[in-house]
Protein backbone atom coordinates (compact mmCIF):
# COMPACT_ATOMS: atom_id res chain seq x y z
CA UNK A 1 59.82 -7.01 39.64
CA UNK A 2 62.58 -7.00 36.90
CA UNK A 3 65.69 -9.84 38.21
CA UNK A 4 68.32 -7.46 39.98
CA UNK A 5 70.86 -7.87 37.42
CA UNK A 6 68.29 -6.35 35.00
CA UNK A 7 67.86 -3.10 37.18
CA UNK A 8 68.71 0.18 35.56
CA UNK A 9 70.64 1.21 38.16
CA UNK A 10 73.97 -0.34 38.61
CA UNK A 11 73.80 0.46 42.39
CA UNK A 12 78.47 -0.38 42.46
CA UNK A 13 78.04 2.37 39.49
CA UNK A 14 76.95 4.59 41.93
CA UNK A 15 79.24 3.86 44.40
CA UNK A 16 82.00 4.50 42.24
CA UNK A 17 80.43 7.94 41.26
CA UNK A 18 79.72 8.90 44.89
CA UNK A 19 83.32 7.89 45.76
CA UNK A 20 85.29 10.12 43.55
CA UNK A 21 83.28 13.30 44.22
CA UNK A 22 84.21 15.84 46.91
CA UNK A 23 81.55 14.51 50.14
CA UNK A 24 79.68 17.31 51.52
CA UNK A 25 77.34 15.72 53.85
CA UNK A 26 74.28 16.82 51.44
CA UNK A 27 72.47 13.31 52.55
CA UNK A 28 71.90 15.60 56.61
CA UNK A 29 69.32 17.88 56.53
CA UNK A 30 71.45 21.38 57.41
CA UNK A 31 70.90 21.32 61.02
CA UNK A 32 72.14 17.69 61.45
CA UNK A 33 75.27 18.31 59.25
CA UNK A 34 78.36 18.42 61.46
CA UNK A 35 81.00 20.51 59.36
CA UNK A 36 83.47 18.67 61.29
CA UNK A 37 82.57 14.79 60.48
CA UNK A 38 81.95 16.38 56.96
CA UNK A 39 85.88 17.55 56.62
CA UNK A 40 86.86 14.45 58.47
CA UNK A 41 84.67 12.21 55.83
CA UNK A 42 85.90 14.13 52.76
CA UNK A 43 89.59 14.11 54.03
CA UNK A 44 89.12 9.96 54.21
CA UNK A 45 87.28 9.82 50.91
CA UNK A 46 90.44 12.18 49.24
CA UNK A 47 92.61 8.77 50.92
CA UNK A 48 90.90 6.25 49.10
CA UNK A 49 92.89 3.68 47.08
CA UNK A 50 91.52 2.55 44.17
CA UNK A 51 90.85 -0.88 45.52
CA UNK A 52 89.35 1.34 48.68
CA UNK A 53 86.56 2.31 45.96
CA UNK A 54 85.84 -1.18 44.47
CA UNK A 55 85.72 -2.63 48.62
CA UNK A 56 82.71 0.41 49.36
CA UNK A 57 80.97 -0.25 45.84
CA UNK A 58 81.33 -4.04 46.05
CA UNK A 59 80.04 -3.37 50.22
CA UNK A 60 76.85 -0.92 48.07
CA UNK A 61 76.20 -3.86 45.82
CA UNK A 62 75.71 -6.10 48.54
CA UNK A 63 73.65 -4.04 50.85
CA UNK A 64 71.61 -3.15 47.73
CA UNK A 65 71.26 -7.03 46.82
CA UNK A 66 70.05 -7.92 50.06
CA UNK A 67 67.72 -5.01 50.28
CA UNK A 68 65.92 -6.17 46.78
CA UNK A 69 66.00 -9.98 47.85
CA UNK A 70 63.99 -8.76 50.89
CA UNK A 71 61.90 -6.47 48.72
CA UNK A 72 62.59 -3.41 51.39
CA UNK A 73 60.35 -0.70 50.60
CA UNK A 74 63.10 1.74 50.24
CA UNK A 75 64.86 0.15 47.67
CA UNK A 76 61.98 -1.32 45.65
CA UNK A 77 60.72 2.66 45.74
CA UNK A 78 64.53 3.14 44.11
CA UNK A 79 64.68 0.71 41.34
CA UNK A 80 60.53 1.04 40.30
CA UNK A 81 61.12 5.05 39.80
CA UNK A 82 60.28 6.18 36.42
CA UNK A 83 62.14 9.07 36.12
CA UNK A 84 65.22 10.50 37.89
CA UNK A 85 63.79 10.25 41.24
CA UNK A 86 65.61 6.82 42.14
CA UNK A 87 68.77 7.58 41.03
CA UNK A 88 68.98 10.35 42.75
CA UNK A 89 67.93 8.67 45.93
CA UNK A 90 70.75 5.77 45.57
CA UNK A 91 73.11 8.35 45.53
CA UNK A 92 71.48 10.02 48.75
CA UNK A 93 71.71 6.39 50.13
CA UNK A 94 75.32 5.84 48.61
CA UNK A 95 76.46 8.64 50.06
CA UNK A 96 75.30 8.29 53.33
CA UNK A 97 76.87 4.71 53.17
CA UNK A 98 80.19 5.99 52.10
CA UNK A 99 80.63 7.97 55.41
CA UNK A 100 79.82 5.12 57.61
CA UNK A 101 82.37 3.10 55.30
CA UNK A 102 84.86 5.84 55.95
CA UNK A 103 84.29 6.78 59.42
CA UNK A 104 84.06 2.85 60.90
CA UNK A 105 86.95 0.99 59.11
CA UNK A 106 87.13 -1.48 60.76
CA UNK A 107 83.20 -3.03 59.86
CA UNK A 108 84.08 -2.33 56.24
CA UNK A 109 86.83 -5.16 56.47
């Protein structure tokens, strides 16, 4: 396996992306998505400073970091993808991340 830095995917790249677009709980299946925690997520995410954004992609680097050091399956699967496939998966991930960030400020900090 390629050194992290080397990766393709810039997994804080993707954080950034995720944070700046309207949240619409898309990670849930439809009958786990909660219309209310998805208002109450995308109100939070529309409150994000800038240096709100760099904290959740620095906190998506990290978990990412740790997760190849420990070769987890799920993000090996990510960053060996040969087309598309992993991408769109970080963002899945990313996404789901960003509403825990959100919702439970105060283990962000």
């Amino acid at each position: 396996m390629t050194k992290y830095d080397n990766l393709a995917l810039l997994p804080s790249v993707v954080a950034v992306a995720v944070a700046n677009r309207p949240y619409t709980g898309a990670e849930w299946s439809s009958q786990h998505r909660d219309s209310r925690s998805v208002e109450r997520v995308e109100a939070e995410r529309q409150q994000m400073t800038e240096d709100d954004i760099e904290a959740f992609a620095e906190s998506v680097d990290r978990h990412c970091r740790a997760a190849y050091k420990a070769r987890a399956r799920w993000f090996v699967k990510i960053a060996r993808a040969q087309d598309n496939s992993g991408r769109d998966q970080l963002y899945v991930w990313a996404s789901h991340w960003l509403a825990a960030f959100l919702l439970q400020p105060k283990k962000r900090r």
